[in-house]
PDB file of N, CA and C in Angstrom:
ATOM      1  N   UNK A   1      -5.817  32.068 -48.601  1.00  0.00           N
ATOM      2  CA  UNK A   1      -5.883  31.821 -47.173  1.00  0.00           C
ATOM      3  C   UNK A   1      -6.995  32.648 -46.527  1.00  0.00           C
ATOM      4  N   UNK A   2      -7.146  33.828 -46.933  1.00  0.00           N
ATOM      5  CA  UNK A   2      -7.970  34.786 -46.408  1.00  0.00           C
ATOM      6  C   UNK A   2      -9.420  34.037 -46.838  1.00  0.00           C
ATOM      7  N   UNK A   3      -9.847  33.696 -48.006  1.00  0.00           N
ATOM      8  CA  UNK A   3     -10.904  33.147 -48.472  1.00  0.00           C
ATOM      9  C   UNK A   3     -11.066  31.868 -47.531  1.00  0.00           C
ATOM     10  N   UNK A   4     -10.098  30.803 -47.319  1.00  0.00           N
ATOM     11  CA  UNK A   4     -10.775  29.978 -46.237  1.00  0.00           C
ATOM     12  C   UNK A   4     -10.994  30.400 -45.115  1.00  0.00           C
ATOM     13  N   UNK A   5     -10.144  30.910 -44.294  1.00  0.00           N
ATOM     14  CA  UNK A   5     -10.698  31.571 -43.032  1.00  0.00           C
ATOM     15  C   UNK A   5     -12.504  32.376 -42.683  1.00  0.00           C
ATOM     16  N   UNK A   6     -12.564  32.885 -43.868  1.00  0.00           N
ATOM     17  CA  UNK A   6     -13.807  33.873 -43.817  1.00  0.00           C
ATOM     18  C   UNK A   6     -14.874  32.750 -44.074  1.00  0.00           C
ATOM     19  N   UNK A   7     -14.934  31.633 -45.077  1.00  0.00           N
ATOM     20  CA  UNK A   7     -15.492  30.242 -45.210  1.00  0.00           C
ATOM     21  C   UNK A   7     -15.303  29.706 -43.671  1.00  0.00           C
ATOM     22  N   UNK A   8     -14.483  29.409 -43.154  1.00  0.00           N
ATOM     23  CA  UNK A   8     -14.366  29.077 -42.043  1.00  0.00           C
ATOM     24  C   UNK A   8     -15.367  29.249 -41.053  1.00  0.00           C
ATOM     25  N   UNK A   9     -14.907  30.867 -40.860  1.00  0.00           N
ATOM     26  CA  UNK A   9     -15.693  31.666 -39.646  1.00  0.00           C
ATOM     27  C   UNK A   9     -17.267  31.714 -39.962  1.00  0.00           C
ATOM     28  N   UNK A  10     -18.067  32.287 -41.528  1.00  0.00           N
ATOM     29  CA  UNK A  10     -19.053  31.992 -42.121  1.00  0.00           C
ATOM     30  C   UNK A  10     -19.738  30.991 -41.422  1.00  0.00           C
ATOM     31  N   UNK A  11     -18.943  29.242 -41.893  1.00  0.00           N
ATOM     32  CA  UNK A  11     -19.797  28.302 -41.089  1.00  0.00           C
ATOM     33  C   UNK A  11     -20.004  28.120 -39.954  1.00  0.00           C
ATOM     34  N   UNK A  12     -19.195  28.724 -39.216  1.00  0.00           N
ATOM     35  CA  UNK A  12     -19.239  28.524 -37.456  1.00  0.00           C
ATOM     36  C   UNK A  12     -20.499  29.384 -36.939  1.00  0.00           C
ATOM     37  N   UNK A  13     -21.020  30.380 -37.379  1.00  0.00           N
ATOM     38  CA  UNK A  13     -21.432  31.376 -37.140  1.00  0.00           C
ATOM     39  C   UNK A  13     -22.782  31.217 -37.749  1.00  0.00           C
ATOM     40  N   UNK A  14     -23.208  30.461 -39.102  1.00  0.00           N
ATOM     41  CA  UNK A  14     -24.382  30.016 -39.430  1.00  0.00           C
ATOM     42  C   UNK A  14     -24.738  28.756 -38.921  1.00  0.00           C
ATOM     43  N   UNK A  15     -24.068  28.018 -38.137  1.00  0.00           N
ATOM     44  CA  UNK A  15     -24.456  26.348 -37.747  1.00  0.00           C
ATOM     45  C   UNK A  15     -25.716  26.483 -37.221  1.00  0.00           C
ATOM     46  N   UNK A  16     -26.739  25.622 -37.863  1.00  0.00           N
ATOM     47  CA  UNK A  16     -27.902  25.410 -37.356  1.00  0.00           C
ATOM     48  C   UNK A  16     -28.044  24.878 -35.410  1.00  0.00           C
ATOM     49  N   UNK A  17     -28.383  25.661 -34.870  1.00  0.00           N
ATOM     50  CA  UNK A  17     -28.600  25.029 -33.390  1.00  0.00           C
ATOM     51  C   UNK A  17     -27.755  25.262 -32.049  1.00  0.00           C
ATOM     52  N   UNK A  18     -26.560  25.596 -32.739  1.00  0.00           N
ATOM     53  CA  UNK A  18     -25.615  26.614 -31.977  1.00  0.00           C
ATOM     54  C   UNK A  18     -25.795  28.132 -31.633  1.00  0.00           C
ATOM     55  N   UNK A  19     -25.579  28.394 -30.720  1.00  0.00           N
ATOM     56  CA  UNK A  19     -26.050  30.028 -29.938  1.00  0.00           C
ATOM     57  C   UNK A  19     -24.677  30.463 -29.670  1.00  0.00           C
ATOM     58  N   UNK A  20     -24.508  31.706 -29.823  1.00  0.00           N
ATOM     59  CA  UNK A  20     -23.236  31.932 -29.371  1.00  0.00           C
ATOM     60  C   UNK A  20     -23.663  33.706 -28.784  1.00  0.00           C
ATOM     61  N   UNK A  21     -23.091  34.100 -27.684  1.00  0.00           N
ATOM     62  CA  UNK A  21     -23.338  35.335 -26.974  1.00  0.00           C
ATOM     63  C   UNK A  21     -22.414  36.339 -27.495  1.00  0.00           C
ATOM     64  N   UNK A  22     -23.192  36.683 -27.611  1.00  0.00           N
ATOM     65  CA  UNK A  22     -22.433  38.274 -28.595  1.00  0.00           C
ATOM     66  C   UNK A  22     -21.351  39.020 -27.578  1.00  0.00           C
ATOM     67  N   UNK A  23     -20.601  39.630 -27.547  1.00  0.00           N
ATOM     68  CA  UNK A  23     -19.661  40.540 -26.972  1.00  0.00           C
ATOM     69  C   UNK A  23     -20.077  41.431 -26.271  1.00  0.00           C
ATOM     70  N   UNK A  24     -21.600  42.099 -26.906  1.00  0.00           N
ATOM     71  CA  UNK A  24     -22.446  42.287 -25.845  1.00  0.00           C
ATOM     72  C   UNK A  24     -23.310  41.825 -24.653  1.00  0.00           C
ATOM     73  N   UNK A  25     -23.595  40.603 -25.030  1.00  0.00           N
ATOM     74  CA  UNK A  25     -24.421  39.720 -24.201  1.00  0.00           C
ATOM     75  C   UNK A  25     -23.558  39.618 -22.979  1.00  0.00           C
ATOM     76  N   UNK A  26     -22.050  39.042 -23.052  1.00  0.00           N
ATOM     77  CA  UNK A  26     -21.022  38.852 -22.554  1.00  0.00           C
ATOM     78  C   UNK A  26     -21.071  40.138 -21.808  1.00  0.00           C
ATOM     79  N   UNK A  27     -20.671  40.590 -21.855  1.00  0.00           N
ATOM     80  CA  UNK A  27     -20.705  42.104 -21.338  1.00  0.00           C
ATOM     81  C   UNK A  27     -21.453  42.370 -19.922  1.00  0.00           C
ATOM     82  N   UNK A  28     -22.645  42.561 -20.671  1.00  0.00           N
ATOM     83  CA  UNK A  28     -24.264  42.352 -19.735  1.00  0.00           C
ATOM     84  C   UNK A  28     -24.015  41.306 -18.707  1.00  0.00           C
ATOM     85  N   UNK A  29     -23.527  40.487 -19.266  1.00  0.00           N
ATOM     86  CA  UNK A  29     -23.849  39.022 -18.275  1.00  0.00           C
ATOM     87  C   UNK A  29     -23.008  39.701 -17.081  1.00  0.00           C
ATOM     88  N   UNK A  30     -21.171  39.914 -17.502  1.00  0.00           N
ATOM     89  CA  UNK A  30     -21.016  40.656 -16.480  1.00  0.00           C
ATOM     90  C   UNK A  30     -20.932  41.325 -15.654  1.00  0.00           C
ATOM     91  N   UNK A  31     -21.377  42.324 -16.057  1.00  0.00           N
ATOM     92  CA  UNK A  31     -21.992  43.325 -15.424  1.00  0.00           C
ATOM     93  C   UNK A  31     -23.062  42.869 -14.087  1.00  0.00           C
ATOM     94  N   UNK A  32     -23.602  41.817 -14.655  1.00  0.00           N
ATOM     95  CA  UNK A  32     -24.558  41.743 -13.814  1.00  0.00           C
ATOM     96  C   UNK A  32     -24.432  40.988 -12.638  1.00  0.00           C
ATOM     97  N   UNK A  33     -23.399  39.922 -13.143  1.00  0.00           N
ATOM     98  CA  UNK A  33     -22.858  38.962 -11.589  1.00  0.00           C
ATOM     99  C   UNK A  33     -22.094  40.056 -10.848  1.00  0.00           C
ATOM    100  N   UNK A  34     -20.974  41.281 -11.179  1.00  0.00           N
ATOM    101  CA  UNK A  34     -20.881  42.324 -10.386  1.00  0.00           C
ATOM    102  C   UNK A  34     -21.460  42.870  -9.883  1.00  0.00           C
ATOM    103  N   UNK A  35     -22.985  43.068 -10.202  1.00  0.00           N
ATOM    104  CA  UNK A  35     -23.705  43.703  -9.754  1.00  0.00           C
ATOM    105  C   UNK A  35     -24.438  43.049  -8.349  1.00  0.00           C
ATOM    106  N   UNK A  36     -24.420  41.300  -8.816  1.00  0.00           N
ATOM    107  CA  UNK A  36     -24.584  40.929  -7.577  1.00  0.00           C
ATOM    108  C   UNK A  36     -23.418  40.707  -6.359  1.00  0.00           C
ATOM    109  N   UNK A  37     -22.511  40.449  -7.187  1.00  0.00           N
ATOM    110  CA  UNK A  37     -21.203  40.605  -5.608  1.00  0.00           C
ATOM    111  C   UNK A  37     -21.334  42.311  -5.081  1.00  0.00           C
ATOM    112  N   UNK A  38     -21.390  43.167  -5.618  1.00  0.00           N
ATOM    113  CA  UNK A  38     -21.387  44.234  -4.515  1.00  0.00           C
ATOM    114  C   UNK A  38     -22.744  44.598  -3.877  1.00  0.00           C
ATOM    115  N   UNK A  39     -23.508  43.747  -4.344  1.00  0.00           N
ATOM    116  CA  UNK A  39     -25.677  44.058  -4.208  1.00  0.00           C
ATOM    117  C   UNK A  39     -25.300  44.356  -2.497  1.00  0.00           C
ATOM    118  N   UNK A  40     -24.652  43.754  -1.661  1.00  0.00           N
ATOM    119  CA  UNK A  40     -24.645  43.161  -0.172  1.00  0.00           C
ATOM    120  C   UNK A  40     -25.995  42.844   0.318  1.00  0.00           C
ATOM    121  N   UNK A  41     -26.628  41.679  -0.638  1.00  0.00           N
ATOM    122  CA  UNK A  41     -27.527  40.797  -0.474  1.00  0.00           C
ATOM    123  C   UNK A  41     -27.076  39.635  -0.084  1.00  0.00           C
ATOM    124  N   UNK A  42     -28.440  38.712   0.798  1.00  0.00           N
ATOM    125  CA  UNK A  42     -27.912  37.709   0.964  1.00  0.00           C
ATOM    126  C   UNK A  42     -28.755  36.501   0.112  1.00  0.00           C
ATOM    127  N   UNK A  43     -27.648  35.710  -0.561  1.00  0.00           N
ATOM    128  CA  UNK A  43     -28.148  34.774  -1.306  1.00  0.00           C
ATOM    129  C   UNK A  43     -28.612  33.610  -0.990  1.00  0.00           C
ATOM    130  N   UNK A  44     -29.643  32.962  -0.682  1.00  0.00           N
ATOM    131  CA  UNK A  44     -30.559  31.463  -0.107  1.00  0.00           C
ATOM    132  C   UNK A  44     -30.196  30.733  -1.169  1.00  0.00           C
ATOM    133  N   UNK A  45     -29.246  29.601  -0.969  1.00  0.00           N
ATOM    134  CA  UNK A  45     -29.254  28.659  -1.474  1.00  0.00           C
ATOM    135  C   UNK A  45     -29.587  27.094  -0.922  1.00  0.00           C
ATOM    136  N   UNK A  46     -30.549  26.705  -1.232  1.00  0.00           N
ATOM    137  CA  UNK A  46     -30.855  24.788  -0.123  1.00  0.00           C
ATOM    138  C   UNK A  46     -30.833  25.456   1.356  1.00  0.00           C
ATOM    139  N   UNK A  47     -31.411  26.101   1.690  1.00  0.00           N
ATOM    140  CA  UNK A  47     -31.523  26.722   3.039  1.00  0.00           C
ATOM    141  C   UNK A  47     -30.389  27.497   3.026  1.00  0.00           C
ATOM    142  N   UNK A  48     -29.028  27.867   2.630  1.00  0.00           N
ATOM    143  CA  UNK A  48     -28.047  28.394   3.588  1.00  0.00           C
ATOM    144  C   UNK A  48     -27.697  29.287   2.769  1.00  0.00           C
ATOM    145  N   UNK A  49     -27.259  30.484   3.772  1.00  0.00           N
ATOM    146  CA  UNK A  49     -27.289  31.463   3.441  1.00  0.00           C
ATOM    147  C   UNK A  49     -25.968  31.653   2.969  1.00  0.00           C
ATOM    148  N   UNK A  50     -25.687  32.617   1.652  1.00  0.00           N
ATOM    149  CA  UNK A  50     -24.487  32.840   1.079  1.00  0.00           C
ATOM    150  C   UNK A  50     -24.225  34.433   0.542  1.00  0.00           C
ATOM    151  N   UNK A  51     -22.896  35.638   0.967  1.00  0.00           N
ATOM    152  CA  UNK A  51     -23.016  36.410   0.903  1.00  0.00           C
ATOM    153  C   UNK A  51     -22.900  36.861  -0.620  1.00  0.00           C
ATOM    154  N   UNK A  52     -22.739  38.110  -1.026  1.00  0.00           N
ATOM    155  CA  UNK A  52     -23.233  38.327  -2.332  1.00  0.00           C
ATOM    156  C   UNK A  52     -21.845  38.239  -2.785  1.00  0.00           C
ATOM    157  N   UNK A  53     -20.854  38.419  -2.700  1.00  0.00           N
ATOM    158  CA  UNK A  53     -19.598  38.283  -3.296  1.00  0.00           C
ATOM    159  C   UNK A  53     -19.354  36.380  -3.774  1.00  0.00           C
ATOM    160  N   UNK A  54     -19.889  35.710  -2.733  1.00  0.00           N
ATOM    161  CA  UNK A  54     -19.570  34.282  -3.304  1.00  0.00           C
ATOM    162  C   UNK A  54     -20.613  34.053  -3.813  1.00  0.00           C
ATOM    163  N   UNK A  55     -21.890  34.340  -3.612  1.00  0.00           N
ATOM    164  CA  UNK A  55     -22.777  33.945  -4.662  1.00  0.00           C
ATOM    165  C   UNK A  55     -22.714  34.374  -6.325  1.00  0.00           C
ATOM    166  N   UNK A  56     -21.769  35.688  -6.248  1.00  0.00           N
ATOM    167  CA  UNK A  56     -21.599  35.877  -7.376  1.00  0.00           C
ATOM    168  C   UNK A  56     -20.864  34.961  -8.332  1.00  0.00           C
ATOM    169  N   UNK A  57     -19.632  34.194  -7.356  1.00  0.00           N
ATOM    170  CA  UNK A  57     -18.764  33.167  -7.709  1.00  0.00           C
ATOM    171  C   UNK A  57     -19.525  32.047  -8.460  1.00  0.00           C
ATOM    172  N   UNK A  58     -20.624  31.562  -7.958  1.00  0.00           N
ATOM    173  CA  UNK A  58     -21.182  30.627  -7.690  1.00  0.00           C
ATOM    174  C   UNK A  58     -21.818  30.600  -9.089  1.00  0.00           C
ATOM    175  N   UNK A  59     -22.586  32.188  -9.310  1.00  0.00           N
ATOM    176  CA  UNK A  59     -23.284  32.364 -10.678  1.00  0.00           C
ATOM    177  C   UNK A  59     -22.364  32.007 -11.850  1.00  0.00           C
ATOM    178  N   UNK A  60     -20.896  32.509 -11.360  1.00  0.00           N
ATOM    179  CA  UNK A  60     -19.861  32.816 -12.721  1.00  0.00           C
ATOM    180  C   UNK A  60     -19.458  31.156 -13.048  1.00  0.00           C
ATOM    181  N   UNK A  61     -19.822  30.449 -11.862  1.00  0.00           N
ATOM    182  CA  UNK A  61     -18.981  28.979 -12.521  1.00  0.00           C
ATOM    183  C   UNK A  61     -20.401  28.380 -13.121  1.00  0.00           C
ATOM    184  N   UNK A  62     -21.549  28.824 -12.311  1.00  0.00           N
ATOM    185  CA  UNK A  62     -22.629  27.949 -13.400  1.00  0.00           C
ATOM    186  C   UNK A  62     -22.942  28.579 -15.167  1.00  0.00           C
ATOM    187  N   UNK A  63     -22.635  29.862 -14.957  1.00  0.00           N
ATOM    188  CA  UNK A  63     -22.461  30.931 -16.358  1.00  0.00           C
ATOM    189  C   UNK A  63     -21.451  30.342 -17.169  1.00  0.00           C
ATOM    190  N   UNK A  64     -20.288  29.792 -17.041  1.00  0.00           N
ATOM    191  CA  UNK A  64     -19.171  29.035 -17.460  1.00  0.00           C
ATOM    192  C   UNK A  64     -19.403  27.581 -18.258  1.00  0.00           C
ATOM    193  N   UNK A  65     -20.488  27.159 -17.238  1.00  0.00           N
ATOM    194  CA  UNK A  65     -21.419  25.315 -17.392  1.00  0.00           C
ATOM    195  C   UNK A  65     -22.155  25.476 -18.526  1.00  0.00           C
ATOM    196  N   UNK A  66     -22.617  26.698 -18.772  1.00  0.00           N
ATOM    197  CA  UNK A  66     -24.242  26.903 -19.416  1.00  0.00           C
ATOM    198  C   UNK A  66     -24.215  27.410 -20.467  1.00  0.00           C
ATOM    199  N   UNK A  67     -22.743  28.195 -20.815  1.00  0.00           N
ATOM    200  CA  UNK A  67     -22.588  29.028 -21.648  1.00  0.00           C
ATOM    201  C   UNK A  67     -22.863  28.997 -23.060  1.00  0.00           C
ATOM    202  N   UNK A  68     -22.325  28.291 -23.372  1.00  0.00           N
ATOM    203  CA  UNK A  68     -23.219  27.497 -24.552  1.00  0.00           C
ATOM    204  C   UNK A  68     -25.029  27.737 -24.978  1.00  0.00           C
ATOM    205  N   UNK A  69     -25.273  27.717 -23.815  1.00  0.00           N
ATOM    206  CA  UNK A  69     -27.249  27.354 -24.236  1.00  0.00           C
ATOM    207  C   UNK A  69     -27.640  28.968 -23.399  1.00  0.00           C
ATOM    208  N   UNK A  70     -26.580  29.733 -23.512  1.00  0.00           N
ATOM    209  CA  UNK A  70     -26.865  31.628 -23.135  1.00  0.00           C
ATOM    210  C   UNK A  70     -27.113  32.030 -24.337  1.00  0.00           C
ATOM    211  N   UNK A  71     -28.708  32.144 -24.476  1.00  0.00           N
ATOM    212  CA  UNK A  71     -28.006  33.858 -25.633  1.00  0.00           C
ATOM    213  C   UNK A  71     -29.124  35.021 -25.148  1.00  0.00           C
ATOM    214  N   UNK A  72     -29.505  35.084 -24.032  1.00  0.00           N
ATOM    215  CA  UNK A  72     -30.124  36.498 -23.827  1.00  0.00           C
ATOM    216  C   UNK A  72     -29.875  36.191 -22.174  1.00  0.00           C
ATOM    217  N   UNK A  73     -29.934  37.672 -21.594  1.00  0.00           N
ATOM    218  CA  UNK A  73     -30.374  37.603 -20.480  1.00  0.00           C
ATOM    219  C   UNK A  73     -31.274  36.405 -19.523  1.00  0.00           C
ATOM    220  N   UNK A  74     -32.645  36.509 -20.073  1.00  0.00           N
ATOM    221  CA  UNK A  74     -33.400  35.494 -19.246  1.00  0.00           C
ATOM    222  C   UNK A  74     -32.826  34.430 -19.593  1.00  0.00           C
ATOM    223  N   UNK A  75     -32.493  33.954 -20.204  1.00  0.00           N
ATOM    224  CA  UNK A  75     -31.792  32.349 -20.116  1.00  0.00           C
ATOM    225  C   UNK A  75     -30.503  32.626 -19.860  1.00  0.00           C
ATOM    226  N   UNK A  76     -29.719  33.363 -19.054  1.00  0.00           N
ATOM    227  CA  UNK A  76     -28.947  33.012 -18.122  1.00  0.00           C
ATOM    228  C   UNK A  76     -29.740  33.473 -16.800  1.00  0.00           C
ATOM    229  N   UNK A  77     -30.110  34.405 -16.567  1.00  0.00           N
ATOM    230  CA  UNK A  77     -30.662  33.980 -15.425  1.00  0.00           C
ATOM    231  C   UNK A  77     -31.640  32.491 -15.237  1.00  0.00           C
ATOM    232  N   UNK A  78     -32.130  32.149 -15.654  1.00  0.00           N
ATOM    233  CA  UNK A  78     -33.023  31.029 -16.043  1.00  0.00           C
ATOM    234  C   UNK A  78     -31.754  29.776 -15.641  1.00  0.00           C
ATOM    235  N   UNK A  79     -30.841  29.821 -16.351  1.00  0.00           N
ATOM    236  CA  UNK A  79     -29.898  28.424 -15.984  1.00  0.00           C
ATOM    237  C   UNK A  79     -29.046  28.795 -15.486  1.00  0.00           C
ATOM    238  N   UNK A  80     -28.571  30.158 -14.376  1.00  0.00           N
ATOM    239  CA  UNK A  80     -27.535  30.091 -13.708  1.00  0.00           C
ATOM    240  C   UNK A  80     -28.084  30.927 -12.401  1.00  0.00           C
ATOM    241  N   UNK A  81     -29.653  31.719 -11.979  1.00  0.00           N
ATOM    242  CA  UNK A  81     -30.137  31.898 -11.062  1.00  0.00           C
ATOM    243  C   UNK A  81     -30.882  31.748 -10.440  1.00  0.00           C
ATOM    244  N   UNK A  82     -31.826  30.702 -11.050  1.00  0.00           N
ATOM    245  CA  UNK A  82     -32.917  30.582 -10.816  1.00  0.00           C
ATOM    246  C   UNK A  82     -33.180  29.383  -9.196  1.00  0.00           C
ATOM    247  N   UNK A  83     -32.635  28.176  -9.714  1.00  0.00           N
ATOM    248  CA  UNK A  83     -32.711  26.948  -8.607  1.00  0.00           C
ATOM    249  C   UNK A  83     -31.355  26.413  -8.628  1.00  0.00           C
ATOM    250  N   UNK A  84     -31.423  25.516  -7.621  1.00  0.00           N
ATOM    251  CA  UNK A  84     -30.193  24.300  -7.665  1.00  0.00           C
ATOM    252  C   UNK A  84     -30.281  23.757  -8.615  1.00  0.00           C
ATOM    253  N   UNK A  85     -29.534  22.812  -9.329  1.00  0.00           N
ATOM    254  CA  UNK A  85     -29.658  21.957 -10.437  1.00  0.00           C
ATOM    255  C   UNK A  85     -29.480  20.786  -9.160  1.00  0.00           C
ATOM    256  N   UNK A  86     -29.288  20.304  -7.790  1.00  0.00           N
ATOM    257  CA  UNK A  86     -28.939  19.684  -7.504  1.00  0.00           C
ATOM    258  C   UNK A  86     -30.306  19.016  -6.949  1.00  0.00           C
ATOM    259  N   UNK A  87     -30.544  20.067  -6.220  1.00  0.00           N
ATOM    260  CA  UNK A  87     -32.431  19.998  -5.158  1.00  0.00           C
ATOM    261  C   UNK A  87     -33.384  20.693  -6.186  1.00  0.00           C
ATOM    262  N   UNK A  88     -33.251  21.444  -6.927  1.00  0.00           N
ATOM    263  CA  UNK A  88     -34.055  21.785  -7.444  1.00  0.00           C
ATOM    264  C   UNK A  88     -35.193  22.832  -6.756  1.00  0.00           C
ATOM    265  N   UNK A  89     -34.620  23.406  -5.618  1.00  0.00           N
ATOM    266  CA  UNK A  89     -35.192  23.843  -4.815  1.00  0.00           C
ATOM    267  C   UNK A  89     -34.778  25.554  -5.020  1.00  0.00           C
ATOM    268  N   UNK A  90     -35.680  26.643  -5.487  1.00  0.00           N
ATOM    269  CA  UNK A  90     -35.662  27.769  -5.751  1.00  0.00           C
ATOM    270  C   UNK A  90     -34.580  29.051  -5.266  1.00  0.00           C
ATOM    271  N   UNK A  91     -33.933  29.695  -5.750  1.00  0.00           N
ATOM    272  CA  UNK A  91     -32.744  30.651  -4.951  1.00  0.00           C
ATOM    273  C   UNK A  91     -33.684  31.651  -4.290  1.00  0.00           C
ATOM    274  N   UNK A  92     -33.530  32.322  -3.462  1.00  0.00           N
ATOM    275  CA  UNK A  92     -34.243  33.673  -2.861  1.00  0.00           C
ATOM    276  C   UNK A  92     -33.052  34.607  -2.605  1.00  0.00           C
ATOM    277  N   UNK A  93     -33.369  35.835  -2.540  1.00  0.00           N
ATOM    278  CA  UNK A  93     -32.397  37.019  -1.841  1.00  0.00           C
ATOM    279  C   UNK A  93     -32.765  37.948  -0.999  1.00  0.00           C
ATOM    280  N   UNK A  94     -32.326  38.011  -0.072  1.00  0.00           N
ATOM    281  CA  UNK A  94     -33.140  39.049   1.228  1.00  0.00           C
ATOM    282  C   UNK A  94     -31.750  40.401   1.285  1.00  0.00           C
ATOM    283  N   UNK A  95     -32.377  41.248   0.821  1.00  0.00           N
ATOM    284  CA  UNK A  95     -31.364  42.072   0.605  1.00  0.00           C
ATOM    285  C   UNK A  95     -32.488  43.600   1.837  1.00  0.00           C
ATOM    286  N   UNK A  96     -32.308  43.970   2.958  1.00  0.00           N
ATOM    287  CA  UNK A  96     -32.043  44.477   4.262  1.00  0.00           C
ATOM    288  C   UNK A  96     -33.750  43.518   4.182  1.00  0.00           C
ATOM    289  N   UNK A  97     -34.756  44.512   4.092  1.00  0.00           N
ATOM    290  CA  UNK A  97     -35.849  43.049   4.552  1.00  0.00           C
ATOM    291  C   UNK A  97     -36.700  42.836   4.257  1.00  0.00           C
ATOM    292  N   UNK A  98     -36.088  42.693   2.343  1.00  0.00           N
ATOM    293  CA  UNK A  98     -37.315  42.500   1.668  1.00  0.00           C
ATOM    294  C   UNK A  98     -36.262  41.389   1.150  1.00  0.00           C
ATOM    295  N   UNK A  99     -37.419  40.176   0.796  1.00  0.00           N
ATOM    296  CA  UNK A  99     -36.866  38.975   0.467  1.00  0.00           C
ATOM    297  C   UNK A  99     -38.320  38.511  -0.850  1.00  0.00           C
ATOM    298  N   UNK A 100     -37.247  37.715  -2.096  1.00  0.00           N
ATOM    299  CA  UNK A 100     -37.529  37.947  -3.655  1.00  0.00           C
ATOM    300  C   UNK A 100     -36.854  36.754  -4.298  1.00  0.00           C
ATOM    301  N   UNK A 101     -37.328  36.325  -4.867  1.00  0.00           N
ATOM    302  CA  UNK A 101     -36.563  34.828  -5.778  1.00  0.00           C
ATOM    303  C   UNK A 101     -35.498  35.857  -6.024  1.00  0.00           C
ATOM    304  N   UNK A 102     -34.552  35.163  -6.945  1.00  0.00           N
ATOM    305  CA  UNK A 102     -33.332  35.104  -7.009  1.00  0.00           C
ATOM    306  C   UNK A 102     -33.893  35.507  -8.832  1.00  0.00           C
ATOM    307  N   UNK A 103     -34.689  34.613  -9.309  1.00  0.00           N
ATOM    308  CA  UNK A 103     -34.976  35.238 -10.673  1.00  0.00           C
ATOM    309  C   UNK A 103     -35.283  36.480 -10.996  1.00  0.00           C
ATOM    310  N   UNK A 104     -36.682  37.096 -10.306  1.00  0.00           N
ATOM    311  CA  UNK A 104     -37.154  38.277 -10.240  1.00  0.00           C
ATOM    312  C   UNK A 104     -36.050  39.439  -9.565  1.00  0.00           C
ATOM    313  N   UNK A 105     -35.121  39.026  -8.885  1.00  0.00           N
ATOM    314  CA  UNK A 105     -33.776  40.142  -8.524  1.00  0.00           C
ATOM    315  C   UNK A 105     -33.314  40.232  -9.669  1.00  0.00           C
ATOM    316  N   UNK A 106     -32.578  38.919 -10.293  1.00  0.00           N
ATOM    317  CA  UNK A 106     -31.226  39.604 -10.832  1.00  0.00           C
ATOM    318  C   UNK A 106     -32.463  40.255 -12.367  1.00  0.00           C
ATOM    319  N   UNK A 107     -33.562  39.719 -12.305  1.00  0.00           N
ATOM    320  CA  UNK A 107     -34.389  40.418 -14.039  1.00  0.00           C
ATOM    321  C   UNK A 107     -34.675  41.644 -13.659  1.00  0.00           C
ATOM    322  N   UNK A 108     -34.966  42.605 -12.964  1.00  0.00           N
ATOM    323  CA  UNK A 108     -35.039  43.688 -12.327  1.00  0.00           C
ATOM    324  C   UNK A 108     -33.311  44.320 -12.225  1.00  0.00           C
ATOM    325  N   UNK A 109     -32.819  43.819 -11.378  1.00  0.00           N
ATOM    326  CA  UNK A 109     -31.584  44.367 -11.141  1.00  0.00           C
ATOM    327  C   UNK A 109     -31.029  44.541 -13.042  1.00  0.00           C
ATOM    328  N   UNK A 110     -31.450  44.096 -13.686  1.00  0.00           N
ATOM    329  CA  UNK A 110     -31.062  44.038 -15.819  1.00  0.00           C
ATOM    330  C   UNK A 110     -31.246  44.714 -16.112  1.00  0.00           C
ATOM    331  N   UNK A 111     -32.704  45.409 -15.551  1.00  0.00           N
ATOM    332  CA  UNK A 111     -33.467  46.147 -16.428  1.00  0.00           C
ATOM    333  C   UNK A 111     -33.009  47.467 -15.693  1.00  0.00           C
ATOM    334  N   UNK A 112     -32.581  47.890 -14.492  1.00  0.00           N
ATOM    335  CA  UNK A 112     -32.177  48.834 -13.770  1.00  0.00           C
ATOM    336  C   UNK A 112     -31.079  49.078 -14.724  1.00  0.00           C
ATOM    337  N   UNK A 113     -30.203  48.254 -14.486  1.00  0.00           N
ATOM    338  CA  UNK A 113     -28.963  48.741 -15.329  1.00  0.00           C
ATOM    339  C   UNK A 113     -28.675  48.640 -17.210  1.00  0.00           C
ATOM    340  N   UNK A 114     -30.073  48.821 -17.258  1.00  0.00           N
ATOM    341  CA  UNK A 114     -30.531  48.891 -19.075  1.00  0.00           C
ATOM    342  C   UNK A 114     -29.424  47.890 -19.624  1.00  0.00           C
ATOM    343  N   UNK A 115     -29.829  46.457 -19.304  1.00  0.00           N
ATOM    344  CA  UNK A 115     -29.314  44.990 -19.636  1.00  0.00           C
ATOM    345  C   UNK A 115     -29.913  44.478 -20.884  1.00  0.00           C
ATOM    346  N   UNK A 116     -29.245  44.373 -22.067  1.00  0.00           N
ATOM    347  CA  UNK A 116     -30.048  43.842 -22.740  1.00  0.00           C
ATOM    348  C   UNK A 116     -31.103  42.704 -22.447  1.00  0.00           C
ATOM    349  N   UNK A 117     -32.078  42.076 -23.079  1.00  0.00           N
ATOM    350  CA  UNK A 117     -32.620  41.364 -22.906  1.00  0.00           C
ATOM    351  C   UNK A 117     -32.294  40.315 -23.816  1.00  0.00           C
TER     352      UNK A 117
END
């Protein structure tokens, strides 16, 4: 039994084309949508403005969508901060009154908090 299981897990884990986020990655990731709910930035989404606690929401359900095609940092920010998937129209954050894509925050805000890459 022990021998199939480890066969088991083996193939899941070598499948050609599948990504899977390490426990660390996982980690990082969260860290970092916390980092944006307490940022008390404000998040631009399609014009309207959203505070940093629900934008964090917002990241965690597209992080949830995407999870699958995560395995570093920049590609979750990349498919869960970057634009709408809807408009396609870019995130920004004006955090007191300096205002910054939404990419270049949270890749900065990573590297502040020594995020893997």
């Amino acid at each position: 039994m022990k021998n199939v299981l480890f066969l088991l897990l083996l193939a899941v884990l070598v499948t050609p084309g599948v990504t899977y986020a390490t426990g660390s990655l996982a980690s990082d990731i969260k860290r970092l949508i916390q980092a944006v709910e307490i940022s008390g930035c404000t998040f631009m989404r399609n014009g309207k403005a959203h505070a940093s606690k629900e934008s964090g929401k917002h990241i965690s359900r597209k992080y949830a969508h995407f999870e699958d095609d995560i395995d570093s940092i920049e590609s979750f920010v990349a498919l869960t901060a970057t634009k709408s998937l809807i408009s396609g129209k870019p995130y920004v954050v004006q955090c007191e009154n300096t205002v910054t894509s939404s990419s270049e925050w949270m890749l900065n805000k990573a590297e502040e908090l020594g995020l893997e890459s």
